[in-house]
N, C-alpha and C. Protein backbone atom coordinates (compact mmCIF):
# COMPACT_ATOMS: atom_id res chain seq x y z
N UNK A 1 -9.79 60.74 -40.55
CA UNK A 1 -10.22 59.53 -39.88
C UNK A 1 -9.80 59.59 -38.42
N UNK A 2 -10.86 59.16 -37.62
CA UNK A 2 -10.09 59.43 -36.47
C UNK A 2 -9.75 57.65 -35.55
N UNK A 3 -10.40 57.16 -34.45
CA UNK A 3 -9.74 56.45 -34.20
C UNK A 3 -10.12 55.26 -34.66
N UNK A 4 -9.49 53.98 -35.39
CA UNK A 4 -7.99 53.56 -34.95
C UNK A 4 -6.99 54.15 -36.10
N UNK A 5 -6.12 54.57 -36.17
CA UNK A 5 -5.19 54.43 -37.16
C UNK A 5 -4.41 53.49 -37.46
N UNK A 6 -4.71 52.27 -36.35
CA UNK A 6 -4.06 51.08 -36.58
C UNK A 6 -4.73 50.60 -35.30
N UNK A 7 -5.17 48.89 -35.62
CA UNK A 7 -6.07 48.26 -35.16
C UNK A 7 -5.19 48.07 -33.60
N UNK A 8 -5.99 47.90 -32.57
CA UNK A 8 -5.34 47.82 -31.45
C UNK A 8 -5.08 45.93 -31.23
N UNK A 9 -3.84 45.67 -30.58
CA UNK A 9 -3.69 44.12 -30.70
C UNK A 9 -3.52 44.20 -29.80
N UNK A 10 -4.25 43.15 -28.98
CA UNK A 10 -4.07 42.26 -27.16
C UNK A 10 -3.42 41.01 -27.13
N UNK A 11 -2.22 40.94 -26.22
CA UNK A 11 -1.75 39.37 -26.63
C UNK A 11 -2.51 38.93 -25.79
N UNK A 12 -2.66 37.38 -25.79
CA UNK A 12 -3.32 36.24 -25.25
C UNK A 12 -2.34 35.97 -23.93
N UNK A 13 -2.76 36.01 -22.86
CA UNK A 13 -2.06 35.58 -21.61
C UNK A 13 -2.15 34.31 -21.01
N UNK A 14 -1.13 34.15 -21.30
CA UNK A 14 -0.80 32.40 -20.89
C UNK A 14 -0.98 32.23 -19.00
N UNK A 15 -2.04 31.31 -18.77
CA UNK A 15 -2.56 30.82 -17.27
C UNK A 15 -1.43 30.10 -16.59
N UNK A 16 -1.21 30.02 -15.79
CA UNK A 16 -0.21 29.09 -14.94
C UNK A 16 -0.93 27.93 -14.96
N UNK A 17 -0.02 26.88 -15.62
CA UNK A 17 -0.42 25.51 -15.56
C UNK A 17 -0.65 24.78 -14.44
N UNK A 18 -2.00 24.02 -14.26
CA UNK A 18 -1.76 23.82 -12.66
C UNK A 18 -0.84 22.07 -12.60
N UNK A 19 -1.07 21.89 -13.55
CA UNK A 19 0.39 20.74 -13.11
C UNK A 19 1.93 21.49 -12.87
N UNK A 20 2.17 22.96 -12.98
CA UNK A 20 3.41 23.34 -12.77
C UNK A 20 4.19 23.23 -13.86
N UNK A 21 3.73 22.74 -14.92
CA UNK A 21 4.88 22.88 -16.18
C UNK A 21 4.91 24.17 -17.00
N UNK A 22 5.52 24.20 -17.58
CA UNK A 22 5.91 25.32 -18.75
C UNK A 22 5.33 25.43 -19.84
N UNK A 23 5.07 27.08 -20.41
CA UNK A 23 4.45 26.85 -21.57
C UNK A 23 6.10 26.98 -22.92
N UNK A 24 5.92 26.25 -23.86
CA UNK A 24 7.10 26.49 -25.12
C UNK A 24 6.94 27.78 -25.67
N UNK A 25 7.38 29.19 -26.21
CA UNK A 25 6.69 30.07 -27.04
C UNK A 25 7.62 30.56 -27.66
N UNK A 26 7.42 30.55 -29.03
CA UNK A 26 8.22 31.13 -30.04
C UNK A 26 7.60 32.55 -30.62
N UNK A 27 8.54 33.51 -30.48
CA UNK A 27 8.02 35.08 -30.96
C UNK A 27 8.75 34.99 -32.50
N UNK A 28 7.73 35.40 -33.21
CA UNK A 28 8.75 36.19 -34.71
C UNK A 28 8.92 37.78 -34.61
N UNK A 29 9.96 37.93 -34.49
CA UNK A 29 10.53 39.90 -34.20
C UNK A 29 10.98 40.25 -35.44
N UNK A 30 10.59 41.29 -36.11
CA UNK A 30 10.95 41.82 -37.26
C UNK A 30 12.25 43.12 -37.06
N UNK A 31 12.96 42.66 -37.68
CA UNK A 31 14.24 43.96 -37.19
C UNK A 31 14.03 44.76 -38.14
N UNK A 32 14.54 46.00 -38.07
CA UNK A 32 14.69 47.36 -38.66
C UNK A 32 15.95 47.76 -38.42
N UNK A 33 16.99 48.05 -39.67
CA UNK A 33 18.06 48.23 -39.73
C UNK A 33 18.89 47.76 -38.87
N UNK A 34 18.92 46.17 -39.13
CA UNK A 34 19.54 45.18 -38.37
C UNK A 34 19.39 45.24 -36.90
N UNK A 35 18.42 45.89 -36.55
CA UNK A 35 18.02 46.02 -34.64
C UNK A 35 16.45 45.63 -34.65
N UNK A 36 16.53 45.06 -33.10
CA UNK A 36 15.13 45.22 -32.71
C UNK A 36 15.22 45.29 -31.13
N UNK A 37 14.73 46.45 -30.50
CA UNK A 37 14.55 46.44 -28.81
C UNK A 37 13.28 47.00 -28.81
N UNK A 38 13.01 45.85 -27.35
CA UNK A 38 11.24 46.06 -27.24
C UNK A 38 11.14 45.05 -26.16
N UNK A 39 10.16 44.36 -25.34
CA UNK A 39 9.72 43.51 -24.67
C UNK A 39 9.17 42.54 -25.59
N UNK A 40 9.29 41.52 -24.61
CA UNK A 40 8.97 40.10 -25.08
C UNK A 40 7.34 40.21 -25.12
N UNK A 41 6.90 39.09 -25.65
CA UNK A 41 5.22 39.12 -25.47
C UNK A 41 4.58 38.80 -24.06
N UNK A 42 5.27 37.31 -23.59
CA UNK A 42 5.09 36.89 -22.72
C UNK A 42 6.03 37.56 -20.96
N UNK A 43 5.47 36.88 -19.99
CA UNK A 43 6.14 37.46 -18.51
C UNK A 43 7.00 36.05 -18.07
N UNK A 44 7.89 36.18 -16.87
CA UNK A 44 8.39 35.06 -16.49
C UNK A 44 9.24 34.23 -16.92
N UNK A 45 10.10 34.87 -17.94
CA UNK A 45 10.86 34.01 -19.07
C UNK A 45 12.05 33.34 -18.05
N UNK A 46 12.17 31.74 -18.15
CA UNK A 46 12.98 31.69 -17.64
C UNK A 46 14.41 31.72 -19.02
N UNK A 47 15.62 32.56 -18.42
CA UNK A 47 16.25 33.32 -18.98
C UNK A 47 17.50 32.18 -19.71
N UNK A 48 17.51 30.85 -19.03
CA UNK A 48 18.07 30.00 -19.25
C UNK A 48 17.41 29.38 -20.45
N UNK A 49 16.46 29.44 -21.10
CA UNK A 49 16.31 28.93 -22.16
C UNK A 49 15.73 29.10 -23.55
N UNK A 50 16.07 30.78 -22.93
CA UNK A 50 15.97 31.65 -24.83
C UNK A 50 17.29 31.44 -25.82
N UNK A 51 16.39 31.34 -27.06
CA UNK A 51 16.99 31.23 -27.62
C UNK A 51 16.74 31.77 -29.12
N UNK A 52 17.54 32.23 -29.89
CA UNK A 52 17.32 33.21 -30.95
C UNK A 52 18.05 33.21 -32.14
N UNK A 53 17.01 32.91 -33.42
CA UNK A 53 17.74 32.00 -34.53
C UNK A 53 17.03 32.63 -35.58
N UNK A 54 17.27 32.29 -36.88
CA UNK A 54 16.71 33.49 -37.82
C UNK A 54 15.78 32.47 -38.98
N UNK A 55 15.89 31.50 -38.56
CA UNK A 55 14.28 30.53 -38.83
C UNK A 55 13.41 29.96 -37.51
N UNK A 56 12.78 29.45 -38.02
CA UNK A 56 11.61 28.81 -37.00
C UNK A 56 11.56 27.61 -36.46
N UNK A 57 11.46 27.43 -35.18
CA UNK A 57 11.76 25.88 -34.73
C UNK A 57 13.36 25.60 -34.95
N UNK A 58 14.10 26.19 -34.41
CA UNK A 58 15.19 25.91 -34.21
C UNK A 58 16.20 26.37 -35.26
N UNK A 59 15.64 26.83 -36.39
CA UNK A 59 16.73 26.64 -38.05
C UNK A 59 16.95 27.54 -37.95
N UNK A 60 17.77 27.88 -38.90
CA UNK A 60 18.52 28.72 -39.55
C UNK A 60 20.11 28.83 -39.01
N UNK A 61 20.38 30.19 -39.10
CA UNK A 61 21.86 30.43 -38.28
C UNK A 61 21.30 30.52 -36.62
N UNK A 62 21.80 30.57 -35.76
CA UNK A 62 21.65 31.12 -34.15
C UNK A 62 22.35 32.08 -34.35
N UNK A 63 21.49 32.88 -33.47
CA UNK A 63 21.72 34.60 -33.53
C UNK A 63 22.27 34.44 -32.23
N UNK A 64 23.07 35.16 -31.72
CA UNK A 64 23.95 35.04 -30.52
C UNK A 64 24.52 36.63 -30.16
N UNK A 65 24.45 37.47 -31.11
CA UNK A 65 24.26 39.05 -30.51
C UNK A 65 22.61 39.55 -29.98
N UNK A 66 22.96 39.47 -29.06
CA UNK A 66 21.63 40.22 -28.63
C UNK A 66 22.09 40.41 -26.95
N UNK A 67 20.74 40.60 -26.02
CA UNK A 67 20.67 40.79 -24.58
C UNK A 67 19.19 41.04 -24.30
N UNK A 68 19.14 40.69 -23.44
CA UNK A 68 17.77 40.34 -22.17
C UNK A 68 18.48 40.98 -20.66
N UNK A 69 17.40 41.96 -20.11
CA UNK A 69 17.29 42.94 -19.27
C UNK A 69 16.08 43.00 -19.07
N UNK A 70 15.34 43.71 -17.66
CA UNK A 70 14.44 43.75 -17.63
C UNK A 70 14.18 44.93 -16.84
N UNK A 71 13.01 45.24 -17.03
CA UNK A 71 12.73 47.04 -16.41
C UNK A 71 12.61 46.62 -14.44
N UNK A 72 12.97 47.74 -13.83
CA UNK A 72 12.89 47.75 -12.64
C UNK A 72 11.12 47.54 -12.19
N UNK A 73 10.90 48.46 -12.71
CA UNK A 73 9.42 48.38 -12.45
C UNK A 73 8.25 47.21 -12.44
N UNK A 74 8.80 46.40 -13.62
CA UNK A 74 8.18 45.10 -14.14
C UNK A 74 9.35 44.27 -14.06
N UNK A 75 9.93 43.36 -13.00
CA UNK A 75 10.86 42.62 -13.16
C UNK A 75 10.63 41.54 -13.51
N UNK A 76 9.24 40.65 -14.15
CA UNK A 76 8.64 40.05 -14.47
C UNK A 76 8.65 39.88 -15.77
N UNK A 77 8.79 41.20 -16.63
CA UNK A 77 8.90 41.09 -17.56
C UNK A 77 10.49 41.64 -17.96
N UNK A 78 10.68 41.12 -20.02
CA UNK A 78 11.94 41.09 -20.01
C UNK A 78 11.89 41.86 -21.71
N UNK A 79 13.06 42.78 -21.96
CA UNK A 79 13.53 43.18 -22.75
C UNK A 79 14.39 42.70 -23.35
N UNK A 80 14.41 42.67 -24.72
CA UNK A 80 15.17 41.99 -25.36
C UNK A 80 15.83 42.99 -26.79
N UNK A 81 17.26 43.11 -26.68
CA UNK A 81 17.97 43.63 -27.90
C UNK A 81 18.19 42.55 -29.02
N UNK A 82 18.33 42.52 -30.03
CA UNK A 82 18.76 41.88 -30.50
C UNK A 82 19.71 42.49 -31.93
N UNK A 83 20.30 42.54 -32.67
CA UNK A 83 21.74 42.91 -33.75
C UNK A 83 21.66 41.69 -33.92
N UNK A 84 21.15 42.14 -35.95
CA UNK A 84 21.70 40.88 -36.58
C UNK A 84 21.02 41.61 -37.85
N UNK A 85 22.17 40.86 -39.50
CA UNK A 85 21.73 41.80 -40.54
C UNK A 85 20.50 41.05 -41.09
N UNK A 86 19.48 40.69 -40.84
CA UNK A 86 18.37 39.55 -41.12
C UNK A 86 17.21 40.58 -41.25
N UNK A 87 15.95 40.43 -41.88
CA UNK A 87 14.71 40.47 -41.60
C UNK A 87 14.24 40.45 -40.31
N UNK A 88 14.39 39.48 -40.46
CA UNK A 88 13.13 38.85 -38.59
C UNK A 88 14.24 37.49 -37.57
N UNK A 89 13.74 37.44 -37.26
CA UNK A 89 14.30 36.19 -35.85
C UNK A 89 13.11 35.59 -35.19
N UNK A 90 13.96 34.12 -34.40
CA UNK A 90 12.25 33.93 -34.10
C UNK A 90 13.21 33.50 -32.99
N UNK A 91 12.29 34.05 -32.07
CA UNK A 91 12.59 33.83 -30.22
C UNK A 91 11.51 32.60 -29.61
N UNK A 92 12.83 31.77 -28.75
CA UNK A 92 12.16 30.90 -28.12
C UNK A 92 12.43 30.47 -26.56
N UNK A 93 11.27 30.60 -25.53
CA UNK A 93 11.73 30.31 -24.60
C UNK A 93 10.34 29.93 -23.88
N UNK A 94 10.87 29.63 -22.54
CA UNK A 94 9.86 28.72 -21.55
C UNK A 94 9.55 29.63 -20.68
N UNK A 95 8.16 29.99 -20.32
CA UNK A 95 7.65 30.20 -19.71
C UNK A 95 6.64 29.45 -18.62
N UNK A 96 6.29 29.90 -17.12
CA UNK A 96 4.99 29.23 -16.19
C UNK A 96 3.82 30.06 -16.51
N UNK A 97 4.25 31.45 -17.15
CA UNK A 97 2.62 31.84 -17.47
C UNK A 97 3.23 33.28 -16.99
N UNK A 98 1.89 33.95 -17.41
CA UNK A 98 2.06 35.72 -17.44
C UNK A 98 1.60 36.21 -16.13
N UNK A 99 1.76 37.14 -16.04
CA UNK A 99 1.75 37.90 -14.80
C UNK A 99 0.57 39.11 -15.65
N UNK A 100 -0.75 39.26 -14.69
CA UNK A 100 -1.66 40.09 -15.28
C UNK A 100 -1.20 41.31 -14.37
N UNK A 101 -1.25 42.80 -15.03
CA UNK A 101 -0.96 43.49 -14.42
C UNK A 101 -1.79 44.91 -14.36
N UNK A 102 -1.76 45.80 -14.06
CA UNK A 102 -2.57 47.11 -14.25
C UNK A 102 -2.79 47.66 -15.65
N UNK A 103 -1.69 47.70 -15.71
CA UNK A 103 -1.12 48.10 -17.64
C UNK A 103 -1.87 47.23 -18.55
N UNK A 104 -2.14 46.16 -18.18
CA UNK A 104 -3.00 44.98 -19.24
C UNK A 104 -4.46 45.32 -19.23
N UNK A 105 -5.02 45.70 -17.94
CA UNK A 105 -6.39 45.97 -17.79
C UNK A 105 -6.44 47.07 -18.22
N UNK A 106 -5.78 48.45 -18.22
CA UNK A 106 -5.50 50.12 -18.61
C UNK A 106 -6.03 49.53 -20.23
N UNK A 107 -4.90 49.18 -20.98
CA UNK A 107 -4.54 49.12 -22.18
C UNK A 107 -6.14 48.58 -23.24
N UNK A 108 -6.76 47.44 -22.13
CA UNK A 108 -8.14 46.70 -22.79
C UNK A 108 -9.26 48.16 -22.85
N UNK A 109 -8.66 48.73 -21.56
CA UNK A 109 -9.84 49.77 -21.48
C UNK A 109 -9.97 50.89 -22.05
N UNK A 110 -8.80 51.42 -22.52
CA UNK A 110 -8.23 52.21 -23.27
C UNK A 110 -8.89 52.16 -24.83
N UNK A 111 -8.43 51.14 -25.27
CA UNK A 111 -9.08 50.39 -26.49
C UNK A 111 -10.73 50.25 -26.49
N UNK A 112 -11.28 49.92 -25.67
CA UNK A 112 -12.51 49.48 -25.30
C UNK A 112 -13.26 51.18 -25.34
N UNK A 113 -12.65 51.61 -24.77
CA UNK A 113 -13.14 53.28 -24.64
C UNK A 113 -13.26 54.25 -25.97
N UNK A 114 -12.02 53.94 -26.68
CA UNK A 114 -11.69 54.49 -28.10
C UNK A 114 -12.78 53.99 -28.75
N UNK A 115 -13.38 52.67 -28.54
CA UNK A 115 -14.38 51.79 -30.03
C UNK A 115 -15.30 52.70 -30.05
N UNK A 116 -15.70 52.77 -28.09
CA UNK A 116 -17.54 52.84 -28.22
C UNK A 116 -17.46 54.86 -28.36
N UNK A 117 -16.39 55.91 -28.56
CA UNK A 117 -16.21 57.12 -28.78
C UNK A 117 -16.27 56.81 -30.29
N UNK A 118 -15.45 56.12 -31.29
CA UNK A 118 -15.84 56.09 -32.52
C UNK A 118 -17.27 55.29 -32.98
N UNK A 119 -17.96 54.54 -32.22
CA UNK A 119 -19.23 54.07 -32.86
C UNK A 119 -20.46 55.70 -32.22
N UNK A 120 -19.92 56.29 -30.98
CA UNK A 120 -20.62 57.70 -30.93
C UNK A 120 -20.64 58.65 -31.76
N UNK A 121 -19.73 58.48 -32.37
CA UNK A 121 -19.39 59.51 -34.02
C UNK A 121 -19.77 58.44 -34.68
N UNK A 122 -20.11 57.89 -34.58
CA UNK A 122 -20.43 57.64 -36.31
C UNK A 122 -22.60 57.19 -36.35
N UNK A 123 -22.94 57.33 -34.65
CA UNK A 123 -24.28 57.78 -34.85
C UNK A 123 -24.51 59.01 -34.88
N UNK A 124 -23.74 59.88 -34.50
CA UNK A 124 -23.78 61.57 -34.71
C UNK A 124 -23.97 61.90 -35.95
N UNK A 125 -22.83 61.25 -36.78
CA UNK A 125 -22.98 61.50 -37.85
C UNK A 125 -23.76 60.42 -39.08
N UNK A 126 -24.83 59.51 -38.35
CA UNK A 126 -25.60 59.30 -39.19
C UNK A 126 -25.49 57.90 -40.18
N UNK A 127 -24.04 57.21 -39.66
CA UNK A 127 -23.59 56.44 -39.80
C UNK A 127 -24.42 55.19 -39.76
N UNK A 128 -24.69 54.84 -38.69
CA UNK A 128 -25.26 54.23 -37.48
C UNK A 128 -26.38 54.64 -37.64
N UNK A 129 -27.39 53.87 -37.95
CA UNK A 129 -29.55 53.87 -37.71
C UNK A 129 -29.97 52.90 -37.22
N UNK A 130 -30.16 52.92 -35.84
CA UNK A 130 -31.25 51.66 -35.37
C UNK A 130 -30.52 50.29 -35.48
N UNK A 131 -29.50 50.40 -34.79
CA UNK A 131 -28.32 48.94 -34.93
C UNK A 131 -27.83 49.00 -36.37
N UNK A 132 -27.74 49.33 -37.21
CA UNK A 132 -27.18 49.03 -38.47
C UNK A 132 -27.06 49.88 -38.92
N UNK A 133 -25.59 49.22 -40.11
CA UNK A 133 -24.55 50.98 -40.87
C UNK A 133 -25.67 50.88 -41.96
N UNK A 134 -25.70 52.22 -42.49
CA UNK A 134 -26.12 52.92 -43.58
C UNK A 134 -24.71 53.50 -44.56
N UNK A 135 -24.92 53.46 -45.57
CA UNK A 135 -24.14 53.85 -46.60
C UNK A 135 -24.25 55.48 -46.42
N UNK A 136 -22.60 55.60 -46.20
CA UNK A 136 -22.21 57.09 -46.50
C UNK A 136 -22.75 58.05 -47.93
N UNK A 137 -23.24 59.24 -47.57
CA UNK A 137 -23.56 59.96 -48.55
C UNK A 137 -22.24 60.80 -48.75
């Protein structure tokens, strides 16, 4: 099989509000052997009001091992460790909105490029007749 081996996912980029307020956003992070490091979904986090708990909307225990850093390159955006012996966590913090960047447009096109190379194989191979699939022989 060739491409996808796993479906490509685009997050949704939050607009800058033009009244100036904040958007609320809660991430669910799944840990793997009590860790998870990776970037946040969103850009702009203000850093004062994450917060990280091992239910949703506020519950559970508060997770309080972790850290937020952010790459030189993208100081906009933010990395997040987190240590804790749990499943998942759910992260919450305030954002004004995302920052669109090169990497976001790369990544659509990237994806976008891969579809229409696998719908070219699959009229090569017969797949594909005149807008519509045909059943594999």
């Amino acid at each position: 099989m060739a491409y996808p081996q796993q479906i490509d996912v685009f997050q949704d980029k939050l607009n800058k509000k033009p009244s100036g307020g904040s958007y609320v956003v809660e991430e669910k992070l799944l840990l793997t052997g009590g860790v998870f490091s990776g970037l946040l979904a969103h850009d702009n986090i203000n850093n004062q009001t994450l917060a990280v708990y091992t239910g949703s909307r506020f519950s559970g225990a508060e997770v309080r091992n972790y850290s937020v850093s952010f790459p030189d390159e993208a100081p906009w955006r933010r990395l997040i460790s987190i240590y804790a012996d749990v499943p998942e966590v759910y992260v919450t913090y305030e954002t004004p909105g995302d920052t669109v960047e090169a990497d976001d447009v790369n990544r659509l096109q990237s994806g976008l490029t891969a579809t229409q190379q696998e719908l070219e194989r699959y009229k090569q191979a017969g797949v594909i007749d005149g807008g519509s699939f045909r059943k594999e022989v």
